[in-house]
C-alpha atoms as a PDB file:
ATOM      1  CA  UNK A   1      19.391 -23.348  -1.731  1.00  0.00           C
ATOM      2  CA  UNK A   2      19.236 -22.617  -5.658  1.00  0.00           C
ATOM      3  CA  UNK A   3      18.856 -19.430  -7.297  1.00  0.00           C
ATOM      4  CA  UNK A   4      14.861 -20.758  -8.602  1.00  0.00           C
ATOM      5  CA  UNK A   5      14.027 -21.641  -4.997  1.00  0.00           C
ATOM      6  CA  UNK A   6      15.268 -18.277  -3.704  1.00  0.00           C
ATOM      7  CA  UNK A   7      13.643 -16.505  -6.664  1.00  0.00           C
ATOM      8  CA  UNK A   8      10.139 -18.295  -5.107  1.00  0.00           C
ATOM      9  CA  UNK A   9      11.044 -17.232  -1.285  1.00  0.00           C
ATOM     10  CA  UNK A  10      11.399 -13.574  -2.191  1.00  0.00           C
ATOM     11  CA  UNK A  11       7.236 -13.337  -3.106  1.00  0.00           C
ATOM     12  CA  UNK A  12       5.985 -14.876  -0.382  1.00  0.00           C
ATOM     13  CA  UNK A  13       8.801 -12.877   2.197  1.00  0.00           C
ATOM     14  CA  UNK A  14       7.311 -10.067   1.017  1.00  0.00           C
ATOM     15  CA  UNK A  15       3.734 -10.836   1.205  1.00  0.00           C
ATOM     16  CA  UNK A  16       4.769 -12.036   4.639  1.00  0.00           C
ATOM     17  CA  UNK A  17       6.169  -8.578   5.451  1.00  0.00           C
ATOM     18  CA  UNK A  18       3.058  -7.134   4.159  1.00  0.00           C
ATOM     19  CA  UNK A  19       0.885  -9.448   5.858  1.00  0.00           C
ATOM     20  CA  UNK A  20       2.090  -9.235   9.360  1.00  0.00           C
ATOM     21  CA  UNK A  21       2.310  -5.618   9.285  1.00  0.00           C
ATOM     22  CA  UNK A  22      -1.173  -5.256   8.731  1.00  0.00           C
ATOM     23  CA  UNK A  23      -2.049  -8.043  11.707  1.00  0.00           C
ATOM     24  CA  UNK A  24       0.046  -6.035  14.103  1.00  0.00           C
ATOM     25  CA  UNK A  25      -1.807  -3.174  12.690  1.00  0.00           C
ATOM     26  CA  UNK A  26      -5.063  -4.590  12.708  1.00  0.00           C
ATOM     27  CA  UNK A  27      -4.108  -5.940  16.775  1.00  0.00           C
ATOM     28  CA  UNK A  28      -2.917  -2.539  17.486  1.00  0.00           C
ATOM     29  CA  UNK A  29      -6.073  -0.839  16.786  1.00  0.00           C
ATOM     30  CA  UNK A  30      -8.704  -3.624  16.894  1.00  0.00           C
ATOM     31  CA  UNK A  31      -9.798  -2.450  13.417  1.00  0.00           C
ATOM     32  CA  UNK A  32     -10.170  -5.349  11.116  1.00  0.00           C
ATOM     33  CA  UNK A  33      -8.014  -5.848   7.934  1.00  0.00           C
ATOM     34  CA  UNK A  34      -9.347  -8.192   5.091  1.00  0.00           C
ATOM     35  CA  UNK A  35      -6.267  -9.151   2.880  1.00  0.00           C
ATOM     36  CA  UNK A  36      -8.087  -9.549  -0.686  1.00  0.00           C
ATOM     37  CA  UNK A  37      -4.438  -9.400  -2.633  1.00  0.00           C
ATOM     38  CA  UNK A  38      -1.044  -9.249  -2.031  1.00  0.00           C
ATOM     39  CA  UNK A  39       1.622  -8.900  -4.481  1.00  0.00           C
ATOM     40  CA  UNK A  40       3.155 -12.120  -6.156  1.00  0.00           C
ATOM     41  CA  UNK A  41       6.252  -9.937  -7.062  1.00  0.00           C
ATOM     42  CA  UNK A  42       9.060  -8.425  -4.385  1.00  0.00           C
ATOM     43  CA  UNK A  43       8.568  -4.574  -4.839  1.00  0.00           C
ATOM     44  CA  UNK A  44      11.449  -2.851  -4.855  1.00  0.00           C
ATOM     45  CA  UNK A  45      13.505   0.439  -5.371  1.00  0.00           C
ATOM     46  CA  UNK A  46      11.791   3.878  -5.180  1.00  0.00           C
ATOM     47  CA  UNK A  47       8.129   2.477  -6.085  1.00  0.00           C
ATOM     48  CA  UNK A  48       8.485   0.387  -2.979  1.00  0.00           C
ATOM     49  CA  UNK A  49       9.592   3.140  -0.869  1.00  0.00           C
ATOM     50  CA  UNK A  50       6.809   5.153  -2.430  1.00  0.00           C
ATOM     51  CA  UNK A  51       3.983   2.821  -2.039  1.00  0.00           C
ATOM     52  CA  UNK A  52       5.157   1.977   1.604  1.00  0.00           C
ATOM     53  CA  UNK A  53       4.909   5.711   1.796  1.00  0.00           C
ATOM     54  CA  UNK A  54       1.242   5.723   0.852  1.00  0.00           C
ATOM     55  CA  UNK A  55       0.480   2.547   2.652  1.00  0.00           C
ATOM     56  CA  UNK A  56       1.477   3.884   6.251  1.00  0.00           C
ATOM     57  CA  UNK A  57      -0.375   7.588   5.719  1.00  0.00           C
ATOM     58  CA  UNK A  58      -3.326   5.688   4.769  1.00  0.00           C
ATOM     59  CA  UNK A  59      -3.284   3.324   7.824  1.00  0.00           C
ATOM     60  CA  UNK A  60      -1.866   6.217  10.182  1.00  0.00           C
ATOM     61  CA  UNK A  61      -5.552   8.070   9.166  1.00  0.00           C
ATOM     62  CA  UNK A  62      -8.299   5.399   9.072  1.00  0.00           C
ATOM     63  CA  UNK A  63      -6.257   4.500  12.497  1.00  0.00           C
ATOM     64  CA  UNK A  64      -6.895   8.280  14.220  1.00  0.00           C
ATOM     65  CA  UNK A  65     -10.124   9.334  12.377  1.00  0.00           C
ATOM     66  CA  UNK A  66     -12.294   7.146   9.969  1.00  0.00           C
ATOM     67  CA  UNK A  67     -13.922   5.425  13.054  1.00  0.00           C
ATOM     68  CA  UNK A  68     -13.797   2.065  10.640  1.00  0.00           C
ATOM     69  CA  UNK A  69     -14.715  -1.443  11.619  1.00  0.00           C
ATOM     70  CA  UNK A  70     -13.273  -2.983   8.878  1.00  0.00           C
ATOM     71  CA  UNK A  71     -10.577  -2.187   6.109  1.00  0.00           C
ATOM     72  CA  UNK A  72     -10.065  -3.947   2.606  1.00  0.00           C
ATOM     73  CA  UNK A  73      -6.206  -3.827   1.191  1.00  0.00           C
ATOM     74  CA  UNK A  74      -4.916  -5.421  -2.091  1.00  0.00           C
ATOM     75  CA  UNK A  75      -1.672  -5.048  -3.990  1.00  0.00           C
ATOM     76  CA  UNK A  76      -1.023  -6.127  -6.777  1.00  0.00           C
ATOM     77  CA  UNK A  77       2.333  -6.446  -8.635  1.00  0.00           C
ATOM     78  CA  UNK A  78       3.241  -7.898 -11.590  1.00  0.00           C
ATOM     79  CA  UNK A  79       5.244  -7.039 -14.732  1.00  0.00           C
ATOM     80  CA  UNK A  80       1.916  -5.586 -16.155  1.00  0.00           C
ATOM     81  CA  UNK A  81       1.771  -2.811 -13.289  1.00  0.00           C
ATOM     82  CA  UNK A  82       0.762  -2.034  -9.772  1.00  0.00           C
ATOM     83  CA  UNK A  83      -1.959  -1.555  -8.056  1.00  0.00           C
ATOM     84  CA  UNK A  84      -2.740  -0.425  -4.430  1.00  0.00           C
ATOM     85  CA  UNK A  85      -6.593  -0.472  -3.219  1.00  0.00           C
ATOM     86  CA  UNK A  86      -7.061   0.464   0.623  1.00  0.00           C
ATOM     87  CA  UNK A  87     -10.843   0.740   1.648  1.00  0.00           C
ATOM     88  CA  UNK A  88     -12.366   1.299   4.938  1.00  0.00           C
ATOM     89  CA  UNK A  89     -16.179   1.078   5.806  1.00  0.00           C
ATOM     90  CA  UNK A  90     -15.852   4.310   8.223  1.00  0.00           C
ATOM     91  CA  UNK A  91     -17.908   7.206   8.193  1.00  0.00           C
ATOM     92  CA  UNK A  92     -16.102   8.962   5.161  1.00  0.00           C
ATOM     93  CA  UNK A  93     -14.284  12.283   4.907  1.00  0.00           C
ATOM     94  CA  UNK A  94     -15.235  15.498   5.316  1.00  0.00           C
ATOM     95  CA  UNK A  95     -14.205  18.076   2.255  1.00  0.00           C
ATOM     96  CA  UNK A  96     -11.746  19.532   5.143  1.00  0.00           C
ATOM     97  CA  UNK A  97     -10.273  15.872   6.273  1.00  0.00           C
ATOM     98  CA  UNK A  98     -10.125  14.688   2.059  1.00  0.00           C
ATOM     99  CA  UNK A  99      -8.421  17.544   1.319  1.00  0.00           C
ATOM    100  CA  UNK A 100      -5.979  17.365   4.673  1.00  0.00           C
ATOM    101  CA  UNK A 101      -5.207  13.756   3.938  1.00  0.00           C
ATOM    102  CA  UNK A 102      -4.641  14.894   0.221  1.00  0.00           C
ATOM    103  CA  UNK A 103      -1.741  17.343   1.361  1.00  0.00           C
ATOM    104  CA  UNK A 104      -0.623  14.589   3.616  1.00  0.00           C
ATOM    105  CA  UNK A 105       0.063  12.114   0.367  1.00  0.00           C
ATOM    106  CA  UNK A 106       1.047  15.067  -1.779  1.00  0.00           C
ATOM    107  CA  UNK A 107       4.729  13.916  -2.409  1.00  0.00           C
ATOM    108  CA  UNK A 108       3.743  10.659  -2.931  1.00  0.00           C
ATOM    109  CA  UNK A 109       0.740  11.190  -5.470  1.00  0.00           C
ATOM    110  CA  UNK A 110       3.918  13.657  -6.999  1.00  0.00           C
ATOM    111  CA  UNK A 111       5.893  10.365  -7.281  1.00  0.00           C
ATOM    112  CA  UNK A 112       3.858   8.540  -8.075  1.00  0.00           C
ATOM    113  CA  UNK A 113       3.149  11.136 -11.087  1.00  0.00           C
ATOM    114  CA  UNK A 114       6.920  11.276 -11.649  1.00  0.00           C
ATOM    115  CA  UNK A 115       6.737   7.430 -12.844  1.00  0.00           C
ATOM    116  CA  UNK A 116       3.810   7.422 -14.510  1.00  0.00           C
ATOM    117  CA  UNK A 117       1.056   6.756 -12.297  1.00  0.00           C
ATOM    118  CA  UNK A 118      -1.078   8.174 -10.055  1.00  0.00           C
ATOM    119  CA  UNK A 119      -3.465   8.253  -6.558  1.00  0.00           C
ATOM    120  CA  UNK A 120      -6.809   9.402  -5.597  1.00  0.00           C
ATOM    121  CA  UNK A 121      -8.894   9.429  -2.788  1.00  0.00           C
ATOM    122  CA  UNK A 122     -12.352   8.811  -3.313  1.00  0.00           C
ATOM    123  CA  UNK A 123     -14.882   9.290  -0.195  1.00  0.00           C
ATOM    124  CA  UNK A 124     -18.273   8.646   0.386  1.00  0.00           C
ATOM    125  CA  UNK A 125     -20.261  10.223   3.754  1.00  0.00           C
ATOM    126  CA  UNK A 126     -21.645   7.201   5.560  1.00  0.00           C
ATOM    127  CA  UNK A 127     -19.630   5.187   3.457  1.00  0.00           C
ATOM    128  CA  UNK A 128     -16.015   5.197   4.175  1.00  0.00           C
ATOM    129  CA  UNK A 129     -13.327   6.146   1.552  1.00  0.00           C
ATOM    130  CA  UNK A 130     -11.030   4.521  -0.769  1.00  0.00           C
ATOM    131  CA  UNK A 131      -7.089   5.162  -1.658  1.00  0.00           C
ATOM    132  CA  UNK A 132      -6.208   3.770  -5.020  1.00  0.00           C
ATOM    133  CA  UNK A 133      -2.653   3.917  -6.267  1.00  0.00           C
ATOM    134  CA  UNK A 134      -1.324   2.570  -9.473  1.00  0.00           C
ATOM    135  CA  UNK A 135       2.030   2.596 -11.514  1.00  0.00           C
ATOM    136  CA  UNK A 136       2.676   1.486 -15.209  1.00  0.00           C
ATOM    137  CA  UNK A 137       4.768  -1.281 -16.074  1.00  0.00           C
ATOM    138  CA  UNK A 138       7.690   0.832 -17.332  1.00  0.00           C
ATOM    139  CA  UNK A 139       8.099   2.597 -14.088  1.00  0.00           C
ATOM    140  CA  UNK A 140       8.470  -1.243 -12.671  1.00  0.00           C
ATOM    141  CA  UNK A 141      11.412  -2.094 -14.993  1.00  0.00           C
ATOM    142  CA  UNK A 142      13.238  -2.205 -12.008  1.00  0.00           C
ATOM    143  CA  UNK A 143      11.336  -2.252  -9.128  1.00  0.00           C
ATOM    144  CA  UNK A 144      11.534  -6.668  -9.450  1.00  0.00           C
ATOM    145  CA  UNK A 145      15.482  -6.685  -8.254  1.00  0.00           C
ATOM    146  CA  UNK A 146      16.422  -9.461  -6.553  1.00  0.00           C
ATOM    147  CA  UNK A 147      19.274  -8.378  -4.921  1.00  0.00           C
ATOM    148  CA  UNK A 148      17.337  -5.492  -3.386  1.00  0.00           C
ATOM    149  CA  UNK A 149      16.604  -7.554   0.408  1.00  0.00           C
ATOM    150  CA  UNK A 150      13.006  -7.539   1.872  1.00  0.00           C
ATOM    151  CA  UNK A 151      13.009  -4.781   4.519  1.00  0.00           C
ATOM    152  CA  UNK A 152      12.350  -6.178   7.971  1.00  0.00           C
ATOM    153  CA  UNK A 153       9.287  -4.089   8.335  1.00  0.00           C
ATOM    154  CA  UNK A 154       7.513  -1.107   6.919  1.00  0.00           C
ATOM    155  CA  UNK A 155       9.716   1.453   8.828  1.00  0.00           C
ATOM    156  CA  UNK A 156      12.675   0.578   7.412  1.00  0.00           C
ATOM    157  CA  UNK A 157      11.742   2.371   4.420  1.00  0.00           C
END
C-alpha cells in the first residue's frame, strides 16, 4: 500500500473507531445516537486524549441520568480547528447535576484552556443539554501525526 492510500485509511479508521464506539454505546443503553459529523482528520496527541476525555464523561452522564431518547454528536477536525458538539433531548440538568458534571470535566475544560480552547455546558429544563468543546488550529499543529496509530477503542486512551 502507498503512503497517499494510507494517508486516506487513517480518516476513515478513525471515524470508524468513533463510529462503532458510539453503536456499542448506543446498543448498550438503548439510547439513540445520531452521527451528524465525524472528523475527516486522525486526532491525535494530547487533544485526542483530551477530547476522548470529554467524550466518555459526557456519554458516562446522559447514560446514568439525562433520561434521553436520543443524542446528537459531531466532530469536527480539520487544520482550521476542532469542534466537539454532544446533545441529548433529556430532561436537562439541574443547577446541582450542571455544576457536578462541571467538576467532573474540570481537568479537561483546564486542557482544553491550556491549548487554547475551551468547553461549556449549556442546559435547558425540559430540554436536554449540550457539551460543546473546541480547540484552535495552533493547538492542532500536531495533533494530525501520522505515525501516532488509531487506538483500538476509546479506553485505550
Amino acid at each position: 500500500m502507498s503512503r497517499d492510500q494510507l494517508r486516506l485509511d487513517v480518516p476513515s479508521s478513525y471515524s470508524r473507531l468513533l463510529e462503532d464506539h458510539l453503536a456499542e454505546w448506543s446498543e448498550r443503553t438503548g439510547i439513540t445516537v445520531e452521527l451528524w459529523a465525524l472528523p475527516k482528520m486522525h486526532l491525535a496527541g494530547r487533544p485526542r486524549t483530551i477530547v476522548h476525555r470529554v467524550i466518555r464523561e459526557v456519554l458516562r452522564e446522559i447514560e446514568g441520568h439525562a433520561q434521553a431518547r436520543t443524542v446528537g454528536f459531531a466532530l469536527t477536525t480539520a487544520r482550521t480547528g476542532l469542534r466537539l458538539t454532544i446533545s441529548d433531548d433529556g430532561g436537562g440538568m439541574t443547577v446541582r447535576a450542571r455544576e457536578a458534571l462541571e467538576a467532573r470535566l474540570l481537568t479537561s475544560r483546564a486542557d482544553l484552556g491550556a491549548l487554547g480552547g475551551g468547553l461549556s455546558v449549556n442546559s435547558v429544563p425540559g430540554e436536554g443539554t449540550t457539551v460543546s468543546a473546541a480547540l484552535p488550529p495552533q493547538a492542532l499543529e500536531h495533533a494530525f501525526e501520522e505515525n501516532d496509530p488509531v487506538p483500538a477503542s476509546l479506553a485505550e486512551l
